[in-house]
C-alpha atoms as a PDB file:
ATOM      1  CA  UNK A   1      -5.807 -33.066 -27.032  1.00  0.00           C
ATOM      2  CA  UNK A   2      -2.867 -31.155 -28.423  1.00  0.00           C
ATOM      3  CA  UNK A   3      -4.942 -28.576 -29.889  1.00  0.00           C
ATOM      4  CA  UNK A   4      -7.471 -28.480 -26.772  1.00  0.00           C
ATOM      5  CA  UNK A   5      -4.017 -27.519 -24.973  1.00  0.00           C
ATOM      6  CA  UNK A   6      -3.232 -24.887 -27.308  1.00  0.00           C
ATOM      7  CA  UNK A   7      -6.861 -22.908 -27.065  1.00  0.00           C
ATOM      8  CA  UNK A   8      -6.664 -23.332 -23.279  1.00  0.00           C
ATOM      9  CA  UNK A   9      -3.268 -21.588 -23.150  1.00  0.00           C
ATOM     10  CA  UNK A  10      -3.613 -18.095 -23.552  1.00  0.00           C
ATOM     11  CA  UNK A  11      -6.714 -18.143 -21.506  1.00  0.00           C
ATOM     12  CA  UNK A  12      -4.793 -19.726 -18.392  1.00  0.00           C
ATOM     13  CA  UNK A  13      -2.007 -17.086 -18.961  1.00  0.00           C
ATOM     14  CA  UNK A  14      -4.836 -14.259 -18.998  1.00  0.00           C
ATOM     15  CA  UNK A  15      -6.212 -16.131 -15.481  1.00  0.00           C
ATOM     16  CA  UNK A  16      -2.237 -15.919 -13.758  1.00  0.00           C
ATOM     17  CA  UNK A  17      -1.687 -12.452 -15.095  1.00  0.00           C
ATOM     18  CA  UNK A  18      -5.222 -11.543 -13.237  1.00  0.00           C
ATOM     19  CA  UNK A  19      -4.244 -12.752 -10.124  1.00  0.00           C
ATOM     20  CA  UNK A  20      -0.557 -10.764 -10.103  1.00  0.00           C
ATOM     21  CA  UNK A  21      -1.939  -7.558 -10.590  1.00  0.00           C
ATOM     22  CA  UNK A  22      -0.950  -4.605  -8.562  1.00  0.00           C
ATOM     23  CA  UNK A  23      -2.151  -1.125  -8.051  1.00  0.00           C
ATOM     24  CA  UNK A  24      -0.507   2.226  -6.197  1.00  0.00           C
ATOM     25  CA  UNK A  25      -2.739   3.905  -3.476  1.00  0.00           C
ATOM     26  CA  UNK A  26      -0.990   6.791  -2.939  1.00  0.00           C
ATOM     27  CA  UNK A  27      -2.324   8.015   0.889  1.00  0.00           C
ATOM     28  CA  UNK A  28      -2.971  12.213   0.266  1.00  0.00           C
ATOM     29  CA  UNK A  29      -5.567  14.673  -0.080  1.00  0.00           C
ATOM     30  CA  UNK A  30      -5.173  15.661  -3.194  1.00  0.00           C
ATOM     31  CA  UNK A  31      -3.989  18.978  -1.962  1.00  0.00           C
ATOM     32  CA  UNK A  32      -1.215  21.151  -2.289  1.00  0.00           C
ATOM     33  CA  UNK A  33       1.901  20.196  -0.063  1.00  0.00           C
ATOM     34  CA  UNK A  34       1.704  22.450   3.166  1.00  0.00           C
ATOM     35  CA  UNK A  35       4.608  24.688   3.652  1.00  0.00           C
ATOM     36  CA  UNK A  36       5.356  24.483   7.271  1.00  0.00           C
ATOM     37  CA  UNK A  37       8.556  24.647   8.833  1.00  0.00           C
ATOM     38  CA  UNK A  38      11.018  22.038  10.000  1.00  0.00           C
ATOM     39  CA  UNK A  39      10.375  20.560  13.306  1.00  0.00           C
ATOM     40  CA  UNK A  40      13.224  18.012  13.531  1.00  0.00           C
ATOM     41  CA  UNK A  41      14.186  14.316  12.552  1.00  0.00           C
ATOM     42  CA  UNK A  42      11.342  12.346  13.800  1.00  0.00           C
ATOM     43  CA  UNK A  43      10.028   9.319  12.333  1.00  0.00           C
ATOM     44  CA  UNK A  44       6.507  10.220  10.284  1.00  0.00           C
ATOM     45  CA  UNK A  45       3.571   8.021   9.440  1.00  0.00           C
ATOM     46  CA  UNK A  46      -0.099   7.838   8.760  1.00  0.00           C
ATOM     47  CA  UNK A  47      -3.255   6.258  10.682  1.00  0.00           C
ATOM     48  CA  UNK A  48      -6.008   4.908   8.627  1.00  0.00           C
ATOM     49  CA  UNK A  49      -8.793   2.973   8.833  1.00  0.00           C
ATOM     50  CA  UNK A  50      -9.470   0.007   6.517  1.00  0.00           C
ATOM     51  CA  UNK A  51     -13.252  -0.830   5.135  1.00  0.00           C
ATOM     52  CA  UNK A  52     -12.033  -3.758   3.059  1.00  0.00           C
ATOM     53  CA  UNK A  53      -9.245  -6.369   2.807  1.00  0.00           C
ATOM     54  CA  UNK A  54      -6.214  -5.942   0.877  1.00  0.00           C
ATOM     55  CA  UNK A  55      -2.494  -6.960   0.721  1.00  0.00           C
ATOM     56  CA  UNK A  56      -0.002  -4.861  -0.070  1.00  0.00           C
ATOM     57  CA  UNK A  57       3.933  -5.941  -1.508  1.00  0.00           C
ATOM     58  CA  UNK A  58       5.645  -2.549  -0.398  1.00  0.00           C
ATOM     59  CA  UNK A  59       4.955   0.651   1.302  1.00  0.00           C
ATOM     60  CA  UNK A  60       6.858   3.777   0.137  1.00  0.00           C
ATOM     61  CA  UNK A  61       7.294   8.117   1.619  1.00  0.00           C
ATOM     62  CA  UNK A  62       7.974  11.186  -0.485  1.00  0.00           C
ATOM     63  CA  UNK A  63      10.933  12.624   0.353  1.00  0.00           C
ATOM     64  CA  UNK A  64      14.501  13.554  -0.524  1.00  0.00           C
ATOM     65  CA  UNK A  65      17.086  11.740   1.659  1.00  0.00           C
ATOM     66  CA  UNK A  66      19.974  13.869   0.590  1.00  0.00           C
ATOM     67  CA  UNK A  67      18.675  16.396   3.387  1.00  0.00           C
ATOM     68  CA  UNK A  68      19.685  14.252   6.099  1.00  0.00           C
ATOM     69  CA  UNK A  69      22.379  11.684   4.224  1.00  0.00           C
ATOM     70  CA  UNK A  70      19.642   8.943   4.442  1.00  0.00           C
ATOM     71  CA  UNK A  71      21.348   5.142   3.523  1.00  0.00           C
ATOM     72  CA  UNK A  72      17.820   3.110   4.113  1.00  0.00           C
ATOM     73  CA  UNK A  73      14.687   3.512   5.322  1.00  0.00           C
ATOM     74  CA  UNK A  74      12.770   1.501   8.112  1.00  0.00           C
ATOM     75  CA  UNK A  75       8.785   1.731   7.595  1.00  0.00           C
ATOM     76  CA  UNK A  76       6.658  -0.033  10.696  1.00  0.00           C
ATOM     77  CA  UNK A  77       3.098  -0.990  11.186  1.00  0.00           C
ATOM     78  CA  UNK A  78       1.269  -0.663  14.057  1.00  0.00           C
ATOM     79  CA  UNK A  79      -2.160  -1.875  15.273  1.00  0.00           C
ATOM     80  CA  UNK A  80      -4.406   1.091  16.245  1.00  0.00           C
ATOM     81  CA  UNK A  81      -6.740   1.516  19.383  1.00  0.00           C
ATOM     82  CA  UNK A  82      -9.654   4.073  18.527  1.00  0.00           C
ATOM     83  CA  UNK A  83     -10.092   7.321  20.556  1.00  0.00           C
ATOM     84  CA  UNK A  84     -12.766   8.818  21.576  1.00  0.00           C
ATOM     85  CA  UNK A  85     -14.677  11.418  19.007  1.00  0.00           C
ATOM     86  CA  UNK A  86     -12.079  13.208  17.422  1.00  0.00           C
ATOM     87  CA  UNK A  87      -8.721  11.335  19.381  1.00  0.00           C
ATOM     88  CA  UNK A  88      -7.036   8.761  16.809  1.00  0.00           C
ATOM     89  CA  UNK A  89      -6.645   6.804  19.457  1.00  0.00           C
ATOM     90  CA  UNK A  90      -3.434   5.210  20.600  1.00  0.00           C
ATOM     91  CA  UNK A  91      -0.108   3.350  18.759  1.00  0.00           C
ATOM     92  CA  UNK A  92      -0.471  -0.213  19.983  1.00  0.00           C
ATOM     93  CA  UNK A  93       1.777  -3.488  19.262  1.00  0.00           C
ATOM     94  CA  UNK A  94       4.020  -3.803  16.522  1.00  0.00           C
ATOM     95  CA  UNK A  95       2.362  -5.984  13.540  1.00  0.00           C
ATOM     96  CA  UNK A  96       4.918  -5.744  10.685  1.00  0.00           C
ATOM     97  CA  UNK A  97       8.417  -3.895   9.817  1.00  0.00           C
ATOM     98  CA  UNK A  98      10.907  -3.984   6.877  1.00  0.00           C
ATOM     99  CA  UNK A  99      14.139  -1.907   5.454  1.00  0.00           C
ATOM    100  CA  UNK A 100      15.636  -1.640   2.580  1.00  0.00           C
ATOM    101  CA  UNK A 101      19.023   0.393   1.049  1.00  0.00           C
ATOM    102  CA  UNK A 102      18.360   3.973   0.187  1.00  0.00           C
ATOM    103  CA  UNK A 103      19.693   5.343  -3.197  1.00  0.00           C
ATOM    104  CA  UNK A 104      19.683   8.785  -4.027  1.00  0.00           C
ATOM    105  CA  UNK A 105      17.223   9.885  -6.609  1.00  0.00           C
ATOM    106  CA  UNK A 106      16.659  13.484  -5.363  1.00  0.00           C
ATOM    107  CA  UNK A 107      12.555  14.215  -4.302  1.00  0.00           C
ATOM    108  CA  UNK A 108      10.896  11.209  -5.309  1.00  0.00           C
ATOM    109  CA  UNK A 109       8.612   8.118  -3.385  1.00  0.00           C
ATOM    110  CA  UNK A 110      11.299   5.721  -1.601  1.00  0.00           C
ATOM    111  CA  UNK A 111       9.110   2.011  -1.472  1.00  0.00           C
ATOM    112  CA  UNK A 112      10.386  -0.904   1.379  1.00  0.00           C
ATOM    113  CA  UNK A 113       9.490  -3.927   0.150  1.00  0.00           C
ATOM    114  CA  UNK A 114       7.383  -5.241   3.186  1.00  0.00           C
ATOM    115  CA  UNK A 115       4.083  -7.849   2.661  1.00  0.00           C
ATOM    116  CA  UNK A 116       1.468  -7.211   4.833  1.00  0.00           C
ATOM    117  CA  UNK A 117      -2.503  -8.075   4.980  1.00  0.00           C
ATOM    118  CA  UNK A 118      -4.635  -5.221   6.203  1.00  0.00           C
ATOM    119  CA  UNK A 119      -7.936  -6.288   7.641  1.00  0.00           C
ATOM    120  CA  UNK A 120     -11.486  -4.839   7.306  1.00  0.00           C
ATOM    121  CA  UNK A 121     -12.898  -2.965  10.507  1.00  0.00           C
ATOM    122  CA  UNK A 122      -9.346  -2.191  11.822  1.00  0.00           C
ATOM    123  CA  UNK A 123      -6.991   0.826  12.702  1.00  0.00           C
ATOM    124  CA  UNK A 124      -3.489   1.268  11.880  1.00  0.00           C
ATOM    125  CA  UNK A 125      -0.403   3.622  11.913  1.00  0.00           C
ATOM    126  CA  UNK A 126       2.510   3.074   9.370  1.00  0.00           C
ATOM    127  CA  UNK A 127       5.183   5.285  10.110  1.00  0.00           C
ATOM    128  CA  UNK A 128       9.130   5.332   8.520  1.00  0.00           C
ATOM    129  CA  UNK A 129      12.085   6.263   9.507  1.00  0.00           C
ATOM    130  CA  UNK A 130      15.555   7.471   7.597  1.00  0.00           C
ATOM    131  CA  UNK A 131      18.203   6.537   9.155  1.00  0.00           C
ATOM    132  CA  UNK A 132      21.791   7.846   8.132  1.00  0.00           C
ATOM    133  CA  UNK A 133      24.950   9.448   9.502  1.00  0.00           C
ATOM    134  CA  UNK A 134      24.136  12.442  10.216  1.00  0.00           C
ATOM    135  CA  UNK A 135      20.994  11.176  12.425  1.00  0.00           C
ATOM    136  CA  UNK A 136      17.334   9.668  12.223  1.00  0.00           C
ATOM    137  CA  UNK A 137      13.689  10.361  11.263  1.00  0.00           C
ATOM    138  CA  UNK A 138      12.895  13.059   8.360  1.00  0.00           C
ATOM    139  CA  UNK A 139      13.381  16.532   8.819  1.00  0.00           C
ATOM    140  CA  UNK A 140       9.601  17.823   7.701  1.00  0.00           C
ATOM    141  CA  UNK A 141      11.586  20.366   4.910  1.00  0.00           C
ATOM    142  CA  UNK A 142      12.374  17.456   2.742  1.00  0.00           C
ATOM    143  CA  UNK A 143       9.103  15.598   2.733  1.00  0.00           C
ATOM    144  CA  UNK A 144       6.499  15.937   0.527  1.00  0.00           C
ATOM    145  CA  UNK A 145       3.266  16.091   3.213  1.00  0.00           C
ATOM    146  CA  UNK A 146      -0.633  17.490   4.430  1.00  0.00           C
ATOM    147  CA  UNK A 147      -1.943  19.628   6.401  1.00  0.00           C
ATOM    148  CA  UNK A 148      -4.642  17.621   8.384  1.00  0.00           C
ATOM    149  CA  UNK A 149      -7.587  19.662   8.887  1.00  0.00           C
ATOM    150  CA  UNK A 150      -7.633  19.579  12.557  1.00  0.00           C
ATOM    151  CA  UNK A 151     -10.431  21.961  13.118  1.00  0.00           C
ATOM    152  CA  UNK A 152     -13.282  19.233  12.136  1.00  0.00           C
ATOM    153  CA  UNK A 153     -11.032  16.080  12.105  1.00  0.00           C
ATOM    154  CA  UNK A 154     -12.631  15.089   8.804  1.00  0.00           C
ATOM    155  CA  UNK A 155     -10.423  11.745   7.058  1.00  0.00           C
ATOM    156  CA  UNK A 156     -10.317  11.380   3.587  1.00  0.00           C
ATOM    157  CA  UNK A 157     -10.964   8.410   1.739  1.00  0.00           C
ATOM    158  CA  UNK A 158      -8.522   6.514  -0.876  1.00  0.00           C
ATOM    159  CA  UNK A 159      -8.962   3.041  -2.167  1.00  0.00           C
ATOM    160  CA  UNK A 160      -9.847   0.939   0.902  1.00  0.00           C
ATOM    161  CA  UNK A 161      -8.572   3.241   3.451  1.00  0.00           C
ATOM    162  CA  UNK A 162     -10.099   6.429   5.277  1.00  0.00           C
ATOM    163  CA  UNK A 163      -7.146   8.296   6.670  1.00  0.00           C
ATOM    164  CA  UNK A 164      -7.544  10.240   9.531  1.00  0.00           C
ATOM    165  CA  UNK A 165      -4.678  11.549  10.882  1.00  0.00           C
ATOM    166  CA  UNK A 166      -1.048  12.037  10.721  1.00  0.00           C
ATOM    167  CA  UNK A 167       2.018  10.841  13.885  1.00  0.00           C
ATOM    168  CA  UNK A 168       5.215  11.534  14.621  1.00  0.00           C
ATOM    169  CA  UNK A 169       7.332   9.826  17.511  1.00  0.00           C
ATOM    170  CA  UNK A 170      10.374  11.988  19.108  1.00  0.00           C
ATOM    171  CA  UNK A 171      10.789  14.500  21.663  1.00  0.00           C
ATOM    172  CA  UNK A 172      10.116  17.132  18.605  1.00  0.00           C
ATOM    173  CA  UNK A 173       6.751  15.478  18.271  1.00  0.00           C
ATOM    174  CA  UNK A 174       3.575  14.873  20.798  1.00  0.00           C
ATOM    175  CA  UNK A 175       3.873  11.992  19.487  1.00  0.00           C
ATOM    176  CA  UNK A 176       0.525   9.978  17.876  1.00  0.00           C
ATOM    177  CA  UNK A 177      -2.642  12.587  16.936  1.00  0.00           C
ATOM    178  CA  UNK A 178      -0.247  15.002  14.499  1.00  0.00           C
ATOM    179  CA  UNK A 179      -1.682  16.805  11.992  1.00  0.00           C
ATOM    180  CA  UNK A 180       0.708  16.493   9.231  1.00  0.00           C
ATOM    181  CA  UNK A 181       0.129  14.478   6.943  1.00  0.00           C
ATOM    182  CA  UNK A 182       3.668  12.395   4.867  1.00  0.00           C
ATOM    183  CA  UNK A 183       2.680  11.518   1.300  1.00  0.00           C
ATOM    184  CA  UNK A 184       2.491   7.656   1.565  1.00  0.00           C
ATOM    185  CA  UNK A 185       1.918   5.279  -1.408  1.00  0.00           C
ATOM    186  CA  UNK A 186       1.108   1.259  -0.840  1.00  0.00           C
ATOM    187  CA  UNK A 187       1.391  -1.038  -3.565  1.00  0.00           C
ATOM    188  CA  UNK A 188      -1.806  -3.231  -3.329  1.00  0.00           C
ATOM    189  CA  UNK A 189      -1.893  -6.759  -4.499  1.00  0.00           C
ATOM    190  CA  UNK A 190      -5.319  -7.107  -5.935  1.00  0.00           C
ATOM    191  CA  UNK A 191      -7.480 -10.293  -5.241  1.00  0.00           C
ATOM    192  CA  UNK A 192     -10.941  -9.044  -6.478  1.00  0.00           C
ATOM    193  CA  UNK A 193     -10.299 -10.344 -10.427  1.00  0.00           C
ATOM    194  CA  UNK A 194      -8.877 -13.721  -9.166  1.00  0.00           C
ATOM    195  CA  UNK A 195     -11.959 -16.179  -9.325  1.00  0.00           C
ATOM    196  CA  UNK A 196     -12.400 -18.841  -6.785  1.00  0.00           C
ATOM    197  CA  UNK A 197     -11.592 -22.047  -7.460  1.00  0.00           C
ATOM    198  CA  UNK A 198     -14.763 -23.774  -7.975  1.00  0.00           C
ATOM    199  CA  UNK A 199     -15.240 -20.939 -10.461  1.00  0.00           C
ATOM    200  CA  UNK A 200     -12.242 -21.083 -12.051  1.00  0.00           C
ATOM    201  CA  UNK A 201     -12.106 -25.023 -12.625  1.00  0.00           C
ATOM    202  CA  UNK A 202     -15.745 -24.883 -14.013  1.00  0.00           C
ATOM    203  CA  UNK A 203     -14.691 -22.163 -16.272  1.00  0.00           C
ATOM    204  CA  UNK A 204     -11.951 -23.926 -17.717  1.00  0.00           C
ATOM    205  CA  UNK A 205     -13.767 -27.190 -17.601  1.00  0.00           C
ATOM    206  CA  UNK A 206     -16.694 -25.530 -20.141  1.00  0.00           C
ATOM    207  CA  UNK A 207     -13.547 -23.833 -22.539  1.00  0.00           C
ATOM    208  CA  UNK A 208     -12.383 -27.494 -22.114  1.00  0.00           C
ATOM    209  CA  UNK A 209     -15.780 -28.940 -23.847  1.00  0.00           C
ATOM    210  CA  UNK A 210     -16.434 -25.975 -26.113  1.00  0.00           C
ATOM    211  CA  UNK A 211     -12.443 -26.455 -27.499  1.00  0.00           C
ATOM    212  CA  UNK A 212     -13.046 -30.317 -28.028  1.00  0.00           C
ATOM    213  CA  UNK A 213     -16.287 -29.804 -29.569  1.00  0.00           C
ATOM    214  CA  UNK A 214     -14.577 -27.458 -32.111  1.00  0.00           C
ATOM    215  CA  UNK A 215     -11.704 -30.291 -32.578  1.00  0.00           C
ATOM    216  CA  UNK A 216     -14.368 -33.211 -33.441  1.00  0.00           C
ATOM    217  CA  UNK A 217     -16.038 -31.290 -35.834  1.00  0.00           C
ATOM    218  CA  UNK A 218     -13.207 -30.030 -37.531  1.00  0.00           C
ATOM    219  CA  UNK A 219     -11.588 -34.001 -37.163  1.00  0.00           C
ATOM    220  CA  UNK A 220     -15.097 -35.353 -38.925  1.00  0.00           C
ATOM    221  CA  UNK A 221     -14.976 -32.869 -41.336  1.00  0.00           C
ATOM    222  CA  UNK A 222     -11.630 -33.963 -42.479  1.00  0.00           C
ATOM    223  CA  UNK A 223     -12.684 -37.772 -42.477  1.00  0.00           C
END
């Protein structure tokens, strides 16, 4: 049984690595940064649609929070209700917010550590906000972000998401249906290589048999 234990090992530790893996979706076009100029400290987000389910561990923004003397950052998600045609819709109840400390590492992603499941089928805005002495909300000249192509509306599609549109809350914004577009990146927790457990226990089960076949043998061999 000793050396059943020892064959099963490495394959268990392959299964538990499988199920902690994580991957970056990082939410942009896969443009060139737009140039416009600063419109204020607002808080800045964007509204996508998810077509599958996934978790994700933390959410981080592009930016440089020496601008505005940021000390943390604040990123919220909100449930979604569709427009009509081309309107996003409308920011609706508050599902999930976190903070965390901000230390300077010039232009870079800042991640919040924040756990969060996103459901198939369903709309949502994540926006962030910097706070710091010397105010709140980014300042659009030290962000990394889009330009939305507001003309046709069109989303683009990363990973699981379709994003389709850009907000901004404060009275230097119109608030939810902006066109700009912050550089966002999730880290995903991936569940698609972790089998079920039926499948896993009958997996190990057969390495199980096919391990203490090899022992016999080798143990009548020996005789």
């Amino acid at each position: 049984m000793k050396r059943i234990g020892l064959v099963l090992l490495p394959v268990i530790v392959l299964w538990l690595t499988a199920a902690a893996r994580a991957d970056v979706l990082v939410l942009d076009p896969g443009t060139a940064p737009n140039d416009a100029t600063n419109i204020g400290n607002v808080d800045r987000g964007d509204a996508f649609d998810v077509f599958s389910n996934f978790s994700i561990s933390s959410a981080g923004i592009f930016f440089d929070p020496l601008t505005n003397g940021a000390t943390n950052i604040t990123v919220n998600i909100y449930a979604v209700t569709p427009g009509v045609g081309t309107d996003p819709g409308t920011v609706g109840s508050l599902l999930g917010t976190a903070s965390a400390p901000v230390t300077d590492a010039g232009f870079t992603f800042y991640d919040v550590p924040i756990s969060f499941d996103f459901t198939s089928g369903n709309r949502y805005y994540m926006a962030f906000t910097a706070n710091g002495a010397d105010g709140w909300g980014f300042g659009l000249n030290n962000m990394r972000f889009f330009e939305f192509d507001s003309a046709t509306n069109s989303p683009f599609t990363v990973g699981s998401v379709s994003v389709i549109d850009g907000g901004c809350f404060g009275t230097d914004c119109t608030g939810f249906g902006n066109f700009l577009l912050p550089e966002l990146r999730l880290t995903t927790t991936s569940t698609s290589e972790v089998p079920e457990p039926s499948s896993a226990w009958l997996s190990m089960l057969l390495l199980s048999g096919i391990a203490f076949g090899i022992w016999r043998r080798k143990t009548a061999q020996s005789r």
